[in-house]
Structures are given as structure tokens and as C-alpha cells.
PDB file of N, CA and C in Angstrom:
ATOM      1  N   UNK A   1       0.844  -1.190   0.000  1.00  0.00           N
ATOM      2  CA  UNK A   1       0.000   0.000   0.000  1.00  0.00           C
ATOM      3  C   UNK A   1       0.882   1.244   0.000  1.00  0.00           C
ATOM      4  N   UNK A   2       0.294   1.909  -0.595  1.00  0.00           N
ATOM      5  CA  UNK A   2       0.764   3.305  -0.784  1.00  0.00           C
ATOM      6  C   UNK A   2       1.033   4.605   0.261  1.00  0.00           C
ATOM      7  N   UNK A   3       2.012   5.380   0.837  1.00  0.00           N
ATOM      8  CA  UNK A   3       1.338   6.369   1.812  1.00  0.00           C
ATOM      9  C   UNK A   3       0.781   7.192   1.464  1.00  0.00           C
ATOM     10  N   UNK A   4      -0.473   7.972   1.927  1.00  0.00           N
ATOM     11  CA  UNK A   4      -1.107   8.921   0.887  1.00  0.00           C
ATOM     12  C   UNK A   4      -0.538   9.963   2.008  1.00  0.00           C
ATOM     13  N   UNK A   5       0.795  10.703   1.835  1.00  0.00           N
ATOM     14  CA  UNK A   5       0.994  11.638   2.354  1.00  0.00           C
ATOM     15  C   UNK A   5       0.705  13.059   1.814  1.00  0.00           C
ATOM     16  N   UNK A   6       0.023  14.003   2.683  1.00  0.00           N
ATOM     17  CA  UNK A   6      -0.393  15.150   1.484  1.00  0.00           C
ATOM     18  C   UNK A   6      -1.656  15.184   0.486  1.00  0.00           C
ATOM     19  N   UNK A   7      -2.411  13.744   0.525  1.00  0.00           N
ATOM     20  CA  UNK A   7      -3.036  13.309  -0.194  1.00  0.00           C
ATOM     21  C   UNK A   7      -4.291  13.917   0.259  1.00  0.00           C
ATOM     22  N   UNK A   8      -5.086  13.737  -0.623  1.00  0.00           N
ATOM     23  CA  UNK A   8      -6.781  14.124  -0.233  1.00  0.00           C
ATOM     24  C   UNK A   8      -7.637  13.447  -0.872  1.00  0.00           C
ATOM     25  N   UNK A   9      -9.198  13.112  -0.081  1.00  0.00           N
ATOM     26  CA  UNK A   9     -10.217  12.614  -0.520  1.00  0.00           C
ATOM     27  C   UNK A   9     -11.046  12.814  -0.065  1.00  0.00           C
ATOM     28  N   UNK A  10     -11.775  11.866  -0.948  1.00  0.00           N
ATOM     29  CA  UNK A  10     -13.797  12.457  -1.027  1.00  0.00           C
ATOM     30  C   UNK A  10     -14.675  11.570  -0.150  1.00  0.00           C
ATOM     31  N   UNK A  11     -15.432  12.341   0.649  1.00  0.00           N
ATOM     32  CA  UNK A  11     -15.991  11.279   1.937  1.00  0.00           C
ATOM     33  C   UNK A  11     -16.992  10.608   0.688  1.00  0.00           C
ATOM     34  N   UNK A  12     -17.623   9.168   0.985  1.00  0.00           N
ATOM     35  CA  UNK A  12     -18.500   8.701   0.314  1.00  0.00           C
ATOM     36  C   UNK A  12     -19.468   8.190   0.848  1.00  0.00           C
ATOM     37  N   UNK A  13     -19.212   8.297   2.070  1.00  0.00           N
ATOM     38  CA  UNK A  13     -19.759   6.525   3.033  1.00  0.00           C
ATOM     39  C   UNK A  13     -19.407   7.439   4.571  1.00  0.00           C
ATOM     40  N   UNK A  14     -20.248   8.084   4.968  1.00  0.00           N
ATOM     41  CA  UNK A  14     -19.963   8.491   6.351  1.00  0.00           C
ATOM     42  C   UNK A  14     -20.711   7.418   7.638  1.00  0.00           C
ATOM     43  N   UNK A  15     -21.465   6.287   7.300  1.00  0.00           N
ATOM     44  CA  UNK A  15     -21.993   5.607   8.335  1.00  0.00           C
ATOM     45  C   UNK A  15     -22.270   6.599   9.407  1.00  0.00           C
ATOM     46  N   UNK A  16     -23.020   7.649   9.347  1.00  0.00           N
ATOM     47  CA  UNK A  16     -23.407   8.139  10.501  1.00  0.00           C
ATOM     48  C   UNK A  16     -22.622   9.118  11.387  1.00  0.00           C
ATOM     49  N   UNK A  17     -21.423   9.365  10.822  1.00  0.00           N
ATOM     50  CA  UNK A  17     -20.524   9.811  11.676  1.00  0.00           C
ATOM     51  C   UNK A  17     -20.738  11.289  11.824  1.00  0.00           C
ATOM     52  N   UNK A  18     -20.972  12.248  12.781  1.00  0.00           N
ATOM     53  CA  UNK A  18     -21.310  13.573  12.744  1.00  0.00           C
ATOM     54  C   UNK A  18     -20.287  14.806  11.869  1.00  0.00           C
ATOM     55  N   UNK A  19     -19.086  13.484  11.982  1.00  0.00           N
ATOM     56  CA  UNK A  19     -17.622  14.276  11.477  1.00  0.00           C
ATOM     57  C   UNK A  19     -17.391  14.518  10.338  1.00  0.00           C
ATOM     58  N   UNK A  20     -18.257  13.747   9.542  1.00  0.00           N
ATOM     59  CA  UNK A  20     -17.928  13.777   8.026  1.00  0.00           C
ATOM     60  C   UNK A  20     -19.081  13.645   7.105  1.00  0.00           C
ATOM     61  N   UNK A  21     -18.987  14.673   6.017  1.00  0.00           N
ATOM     62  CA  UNK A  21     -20.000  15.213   5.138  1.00  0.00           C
ATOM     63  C   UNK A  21     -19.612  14.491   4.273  1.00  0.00           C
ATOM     64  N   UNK A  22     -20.600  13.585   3.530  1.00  0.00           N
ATOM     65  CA  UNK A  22     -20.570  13.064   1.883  1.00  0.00           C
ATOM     66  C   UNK A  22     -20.429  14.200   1.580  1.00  0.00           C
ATOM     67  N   UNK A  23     -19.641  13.942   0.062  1.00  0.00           N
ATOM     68  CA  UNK A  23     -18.669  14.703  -1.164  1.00  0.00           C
ATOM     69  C   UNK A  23     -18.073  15.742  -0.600  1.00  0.00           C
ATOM     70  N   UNK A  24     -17.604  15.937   0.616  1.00  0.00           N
ATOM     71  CA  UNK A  24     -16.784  16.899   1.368  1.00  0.00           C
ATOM     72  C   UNK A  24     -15.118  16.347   1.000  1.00  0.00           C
ATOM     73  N   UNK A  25     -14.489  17.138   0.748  1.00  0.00           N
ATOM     74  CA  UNK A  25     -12.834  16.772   0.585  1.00  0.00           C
ATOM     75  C   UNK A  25     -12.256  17.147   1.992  1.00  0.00           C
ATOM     76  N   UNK A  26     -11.229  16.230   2.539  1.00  0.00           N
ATOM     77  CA  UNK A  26     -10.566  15.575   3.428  1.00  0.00           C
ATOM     78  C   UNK A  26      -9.240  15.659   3.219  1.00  0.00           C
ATOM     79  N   UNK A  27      -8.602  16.074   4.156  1.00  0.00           N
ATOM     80  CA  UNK A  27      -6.391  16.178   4.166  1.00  0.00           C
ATOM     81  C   UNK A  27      -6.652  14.863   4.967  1.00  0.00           C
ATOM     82  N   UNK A  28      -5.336  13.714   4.043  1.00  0.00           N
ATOM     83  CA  UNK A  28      -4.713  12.413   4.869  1.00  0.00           C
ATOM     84  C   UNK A  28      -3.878  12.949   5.546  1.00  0.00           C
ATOM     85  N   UNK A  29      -3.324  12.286   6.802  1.00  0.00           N
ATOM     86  CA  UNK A  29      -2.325  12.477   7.689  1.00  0.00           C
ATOM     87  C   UNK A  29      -1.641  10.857   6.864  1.00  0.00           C
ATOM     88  N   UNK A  30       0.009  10.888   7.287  1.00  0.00           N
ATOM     89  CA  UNK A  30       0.368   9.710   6.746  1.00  0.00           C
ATOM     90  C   UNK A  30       0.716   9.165   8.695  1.00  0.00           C
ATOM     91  N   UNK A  31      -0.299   7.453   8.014  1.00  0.00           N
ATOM     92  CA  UNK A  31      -0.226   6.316   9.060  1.00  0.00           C
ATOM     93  C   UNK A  31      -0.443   5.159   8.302  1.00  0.00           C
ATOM     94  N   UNK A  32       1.159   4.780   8.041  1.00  0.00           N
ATOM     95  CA  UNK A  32       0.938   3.404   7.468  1.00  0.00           C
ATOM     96  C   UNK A  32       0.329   2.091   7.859  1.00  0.00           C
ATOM     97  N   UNK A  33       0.672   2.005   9.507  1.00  0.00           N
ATOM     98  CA  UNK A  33      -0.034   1.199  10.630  1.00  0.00           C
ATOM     99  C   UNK A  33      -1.618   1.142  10.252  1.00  0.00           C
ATOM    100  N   UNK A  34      -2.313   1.953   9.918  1.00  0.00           N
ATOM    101  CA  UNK A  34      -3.726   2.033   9.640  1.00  0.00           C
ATOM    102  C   UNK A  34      -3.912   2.096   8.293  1.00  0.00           C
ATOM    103  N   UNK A  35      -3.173   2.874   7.345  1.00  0.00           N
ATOM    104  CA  UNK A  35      -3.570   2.144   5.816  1.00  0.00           C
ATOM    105  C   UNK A  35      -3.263   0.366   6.006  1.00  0.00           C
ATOM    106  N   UNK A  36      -2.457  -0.002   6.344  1.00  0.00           N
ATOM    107  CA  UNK A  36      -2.263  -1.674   6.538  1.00  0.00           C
ATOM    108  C   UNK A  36      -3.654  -2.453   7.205  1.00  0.00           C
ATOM    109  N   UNK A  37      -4.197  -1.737   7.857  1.00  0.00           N
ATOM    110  CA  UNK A  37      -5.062  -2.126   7.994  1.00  0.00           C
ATOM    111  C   UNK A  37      -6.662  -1.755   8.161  1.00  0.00           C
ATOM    112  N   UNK A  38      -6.578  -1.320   6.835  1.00  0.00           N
ATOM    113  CA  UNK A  38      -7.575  -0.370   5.815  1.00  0.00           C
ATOM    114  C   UNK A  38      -8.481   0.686   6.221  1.00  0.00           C
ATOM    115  N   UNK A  39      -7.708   1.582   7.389  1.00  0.00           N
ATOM    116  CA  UNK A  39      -8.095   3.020   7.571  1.00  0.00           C
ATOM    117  C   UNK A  39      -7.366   3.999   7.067  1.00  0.00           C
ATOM    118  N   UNK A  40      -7.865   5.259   7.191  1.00  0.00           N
ATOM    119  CA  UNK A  40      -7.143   6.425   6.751  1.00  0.00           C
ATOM    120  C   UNK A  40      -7.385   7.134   7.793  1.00  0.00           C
ATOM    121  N   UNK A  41      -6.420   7.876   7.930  1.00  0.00           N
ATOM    122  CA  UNK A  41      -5.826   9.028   9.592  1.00  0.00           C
ATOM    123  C   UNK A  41      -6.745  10.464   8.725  1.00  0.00           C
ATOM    124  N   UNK A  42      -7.388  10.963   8.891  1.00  0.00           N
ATOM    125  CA  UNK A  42      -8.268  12.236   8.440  1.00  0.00           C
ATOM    126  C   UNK A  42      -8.865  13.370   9.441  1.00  0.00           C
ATOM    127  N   UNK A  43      -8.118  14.352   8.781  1.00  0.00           N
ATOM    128  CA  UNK A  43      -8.790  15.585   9.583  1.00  0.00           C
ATOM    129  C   UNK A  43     -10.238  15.645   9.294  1.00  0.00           C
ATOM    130  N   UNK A  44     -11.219  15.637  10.340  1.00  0.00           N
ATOM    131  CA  UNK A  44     -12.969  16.000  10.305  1.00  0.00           C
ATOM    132  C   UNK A  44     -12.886  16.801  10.264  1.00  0.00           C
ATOM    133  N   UNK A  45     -14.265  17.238  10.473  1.00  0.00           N
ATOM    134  CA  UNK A  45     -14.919  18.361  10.560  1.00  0.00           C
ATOM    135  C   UNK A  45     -14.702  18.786  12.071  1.00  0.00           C
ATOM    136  N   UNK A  46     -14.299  18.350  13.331  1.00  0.00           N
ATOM    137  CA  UNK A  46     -14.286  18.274  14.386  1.00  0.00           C
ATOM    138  C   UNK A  46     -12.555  19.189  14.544  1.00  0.00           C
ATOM    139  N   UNK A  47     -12.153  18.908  13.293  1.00  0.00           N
ATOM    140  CA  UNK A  47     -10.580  19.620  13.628  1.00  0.00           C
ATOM    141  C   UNK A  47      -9.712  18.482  13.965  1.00  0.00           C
ATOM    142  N   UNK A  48      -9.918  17.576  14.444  1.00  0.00           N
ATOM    143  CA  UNK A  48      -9.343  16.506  15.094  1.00  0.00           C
ATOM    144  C   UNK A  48      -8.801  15.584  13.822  1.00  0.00           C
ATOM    145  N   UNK A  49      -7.876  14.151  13.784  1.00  0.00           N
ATOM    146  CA  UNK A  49      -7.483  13.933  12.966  1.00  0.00           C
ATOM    147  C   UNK A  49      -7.818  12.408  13.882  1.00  0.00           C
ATOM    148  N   UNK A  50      -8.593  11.663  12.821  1.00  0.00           N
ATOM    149  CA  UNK A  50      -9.293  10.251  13.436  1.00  0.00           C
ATOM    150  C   UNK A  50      -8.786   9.631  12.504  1.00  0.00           C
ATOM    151  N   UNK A  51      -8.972   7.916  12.626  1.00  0.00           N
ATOM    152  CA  UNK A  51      -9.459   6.533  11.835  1.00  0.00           C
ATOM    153  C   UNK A  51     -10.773   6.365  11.543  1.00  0.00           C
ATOM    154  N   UNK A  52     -11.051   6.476  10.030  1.00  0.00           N
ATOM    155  CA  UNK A  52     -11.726   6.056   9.261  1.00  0.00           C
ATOM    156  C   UNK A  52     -11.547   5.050   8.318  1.00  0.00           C
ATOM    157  N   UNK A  53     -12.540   4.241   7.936  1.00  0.00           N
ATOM    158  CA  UNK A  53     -12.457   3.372   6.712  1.00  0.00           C
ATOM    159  C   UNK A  53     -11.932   3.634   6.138  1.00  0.00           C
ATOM    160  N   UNK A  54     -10.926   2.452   5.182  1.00  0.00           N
ATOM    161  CA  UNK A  54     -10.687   3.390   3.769  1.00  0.00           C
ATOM    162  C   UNK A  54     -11.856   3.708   2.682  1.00  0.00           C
ATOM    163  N   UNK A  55     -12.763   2.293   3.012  1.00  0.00           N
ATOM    164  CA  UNK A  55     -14.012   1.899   2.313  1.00  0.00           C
ATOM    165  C   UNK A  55     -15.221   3.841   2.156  1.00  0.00           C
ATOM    166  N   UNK A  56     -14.175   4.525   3.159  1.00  0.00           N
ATOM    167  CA  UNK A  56     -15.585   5.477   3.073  1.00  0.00           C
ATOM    168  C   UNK A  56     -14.936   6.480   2.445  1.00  0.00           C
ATOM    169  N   UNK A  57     -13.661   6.709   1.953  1.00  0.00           N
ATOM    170  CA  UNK A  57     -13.404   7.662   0.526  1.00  0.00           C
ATOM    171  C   UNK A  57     -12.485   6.965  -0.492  1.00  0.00           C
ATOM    172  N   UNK A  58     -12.914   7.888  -1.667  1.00  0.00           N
ATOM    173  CA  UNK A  58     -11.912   7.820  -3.016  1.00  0.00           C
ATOM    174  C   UNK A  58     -10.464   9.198  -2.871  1.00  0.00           C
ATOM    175  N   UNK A  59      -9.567   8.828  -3.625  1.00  0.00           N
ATOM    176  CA  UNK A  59      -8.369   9.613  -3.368  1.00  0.00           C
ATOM    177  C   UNK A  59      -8.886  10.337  -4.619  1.00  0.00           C
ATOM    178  N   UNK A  60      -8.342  11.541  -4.442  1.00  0.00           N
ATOM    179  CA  UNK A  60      -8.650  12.426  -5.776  1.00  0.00           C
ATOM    180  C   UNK A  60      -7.302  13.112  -6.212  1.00  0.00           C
ATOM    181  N   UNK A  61      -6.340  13.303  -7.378  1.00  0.00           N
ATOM    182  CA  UNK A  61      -5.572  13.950  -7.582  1.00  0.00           C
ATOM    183  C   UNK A  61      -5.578  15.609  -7.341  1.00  0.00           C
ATOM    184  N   UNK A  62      -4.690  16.005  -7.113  1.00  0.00           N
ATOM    185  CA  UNK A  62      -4.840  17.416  -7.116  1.00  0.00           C
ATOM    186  C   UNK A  62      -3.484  18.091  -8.000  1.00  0.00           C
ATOM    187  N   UNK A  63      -3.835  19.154  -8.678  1.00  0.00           N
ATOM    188  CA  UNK A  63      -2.480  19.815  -8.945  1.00  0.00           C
ATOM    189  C   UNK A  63      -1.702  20.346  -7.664  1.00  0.00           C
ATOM    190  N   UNK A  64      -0.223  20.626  -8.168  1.00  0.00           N
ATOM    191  CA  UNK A  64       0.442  20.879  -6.769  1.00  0.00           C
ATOM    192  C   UNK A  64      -0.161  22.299  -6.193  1.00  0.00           C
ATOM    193  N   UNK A  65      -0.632  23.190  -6.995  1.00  0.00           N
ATOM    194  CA  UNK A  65      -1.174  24.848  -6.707  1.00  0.00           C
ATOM    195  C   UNK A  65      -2.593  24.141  -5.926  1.00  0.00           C
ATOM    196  N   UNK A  66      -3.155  23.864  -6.095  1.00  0.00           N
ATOM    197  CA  UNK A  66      -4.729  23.298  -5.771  1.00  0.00           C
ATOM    198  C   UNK A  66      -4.235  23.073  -4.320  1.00  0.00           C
ATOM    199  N   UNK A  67      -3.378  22.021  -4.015  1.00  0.00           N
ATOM    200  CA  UNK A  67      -2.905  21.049  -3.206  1.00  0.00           C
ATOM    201  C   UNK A  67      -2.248  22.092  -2.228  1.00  0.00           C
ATOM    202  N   UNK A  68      -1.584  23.164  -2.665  1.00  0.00           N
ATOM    203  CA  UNK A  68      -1.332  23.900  -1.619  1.00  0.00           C
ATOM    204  C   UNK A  68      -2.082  24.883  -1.349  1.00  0.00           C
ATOM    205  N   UNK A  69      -2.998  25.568  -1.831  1.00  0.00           N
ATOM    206  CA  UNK A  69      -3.817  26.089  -1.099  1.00  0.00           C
ATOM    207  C   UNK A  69      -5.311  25.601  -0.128  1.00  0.00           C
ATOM    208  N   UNK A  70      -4.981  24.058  -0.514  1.00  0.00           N
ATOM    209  CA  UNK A  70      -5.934  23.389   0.696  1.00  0.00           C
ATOM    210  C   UNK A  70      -4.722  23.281   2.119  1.00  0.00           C
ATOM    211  N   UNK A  71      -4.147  22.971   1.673  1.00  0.00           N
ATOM    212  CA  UNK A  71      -3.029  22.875   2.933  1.00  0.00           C
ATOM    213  C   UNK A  71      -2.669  24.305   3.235  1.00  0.00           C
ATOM    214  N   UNK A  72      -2.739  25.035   2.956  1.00  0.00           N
ATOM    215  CA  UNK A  72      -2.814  26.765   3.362  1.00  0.00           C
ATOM    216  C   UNK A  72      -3.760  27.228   4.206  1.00  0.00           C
ATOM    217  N   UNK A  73      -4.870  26.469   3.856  1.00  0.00           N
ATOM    218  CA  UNK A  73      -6.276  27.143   4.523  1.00  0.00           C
ATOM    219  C   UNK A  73      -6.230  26.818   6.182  1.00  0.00           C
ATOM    220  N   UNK A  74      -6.642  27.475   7.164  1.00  0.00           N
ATOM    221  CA  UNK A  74      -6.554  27.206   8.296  1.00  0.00           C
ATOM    222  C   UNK A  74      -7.511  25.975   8.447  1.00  0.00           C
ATOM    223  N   UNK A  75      -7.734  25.209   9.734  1.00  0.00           N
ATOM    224  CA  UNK A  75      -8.241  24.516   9.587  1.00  0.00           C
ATOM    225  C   UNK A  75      -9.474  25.001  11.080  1.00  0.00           C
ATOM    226  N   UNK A  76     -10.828  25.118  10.412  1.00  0.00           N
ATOM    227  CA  UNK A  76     -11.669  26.173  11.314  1.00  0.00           C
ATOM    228  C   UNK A  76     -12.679  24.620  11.146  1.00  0.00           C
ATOM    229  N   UNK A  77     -13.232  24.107  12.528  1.00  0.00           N
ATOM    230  CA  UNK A  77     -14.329  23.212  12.653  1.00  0.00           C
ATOM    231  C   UNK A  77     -15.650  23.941  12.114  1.00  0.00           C
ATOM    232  N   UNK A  78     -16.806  22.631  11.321  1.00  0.00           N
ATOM    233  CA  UNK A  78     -17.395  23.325  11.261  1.00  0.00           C
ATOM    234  C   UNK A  78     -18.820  23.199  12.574  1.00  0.00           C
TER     235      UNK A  78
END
């Protein structure tokens, strides 16, 4: 498996979770320990940076300009 360091994705599958909005985009934290065993480390909506499924997003490319101004933006709960 891959590290998705820097990486980002698209919630799909929130099972309920208050933290996360379907088609909302998501910053990975890199945790190989939990991609191995098919979560992803993700900042919510809570500000906080949890384990989630991998099953509940797709990775989306970004250009590197795109990519840094999501990583620019403060990170304000909603």
C-alpha cells in the first residue's frame, strides 16, 4: 500500500458519523499502521485527525497549486 501523504479525498460513506460530510474533501495524515489495515488518519470536521475506513473515501488527484492552497487554509471546525 501506498502512503497517501499530502493526499486528499472524497468522503462517500460516512456511516453516521457527525464528522464527516458526503462529497466533502478531506487532508490524509500519513499512518501506514492504519492504511495496513484499511483506515485512513483524516482531519474531520471536528478539527481533530481520526481513523476512518478506507471503504468510506476515493483519493482524488490534485495539482500541486490546488494542493497547496488546501493545505494553506486554516483549519476552522465546522
Amino acid at each position: 500500500m501506498t502512503m497517501l501523504t499530502g493526499k486528499f479525498v472524497i468522503c462517500i460513506r460516512n456511516d453516521g458519523s457527525d464528522d464527516l460530510q458526503l462529497r466533502r474533501i478531506y487532508q490524509v495524515l500519513p499512518d501506514n499502521i492504519a492504511l495496513a489495515d484499511g483506515y485512513l488518519r483524516v482531519i474531520d470536521d471536528s478539527g481533530e485527525d481520526y481513523l476512518y475506513p478506507l471503504a468510506n473515501f476515493v483519493t482524488i488527484d490534485l495539482s500541486p497549486s490546488v494542493a497547496k492552497v488546501l493545505l494553506d487554509l486554516p483549519l476552522v471546525p465546522a
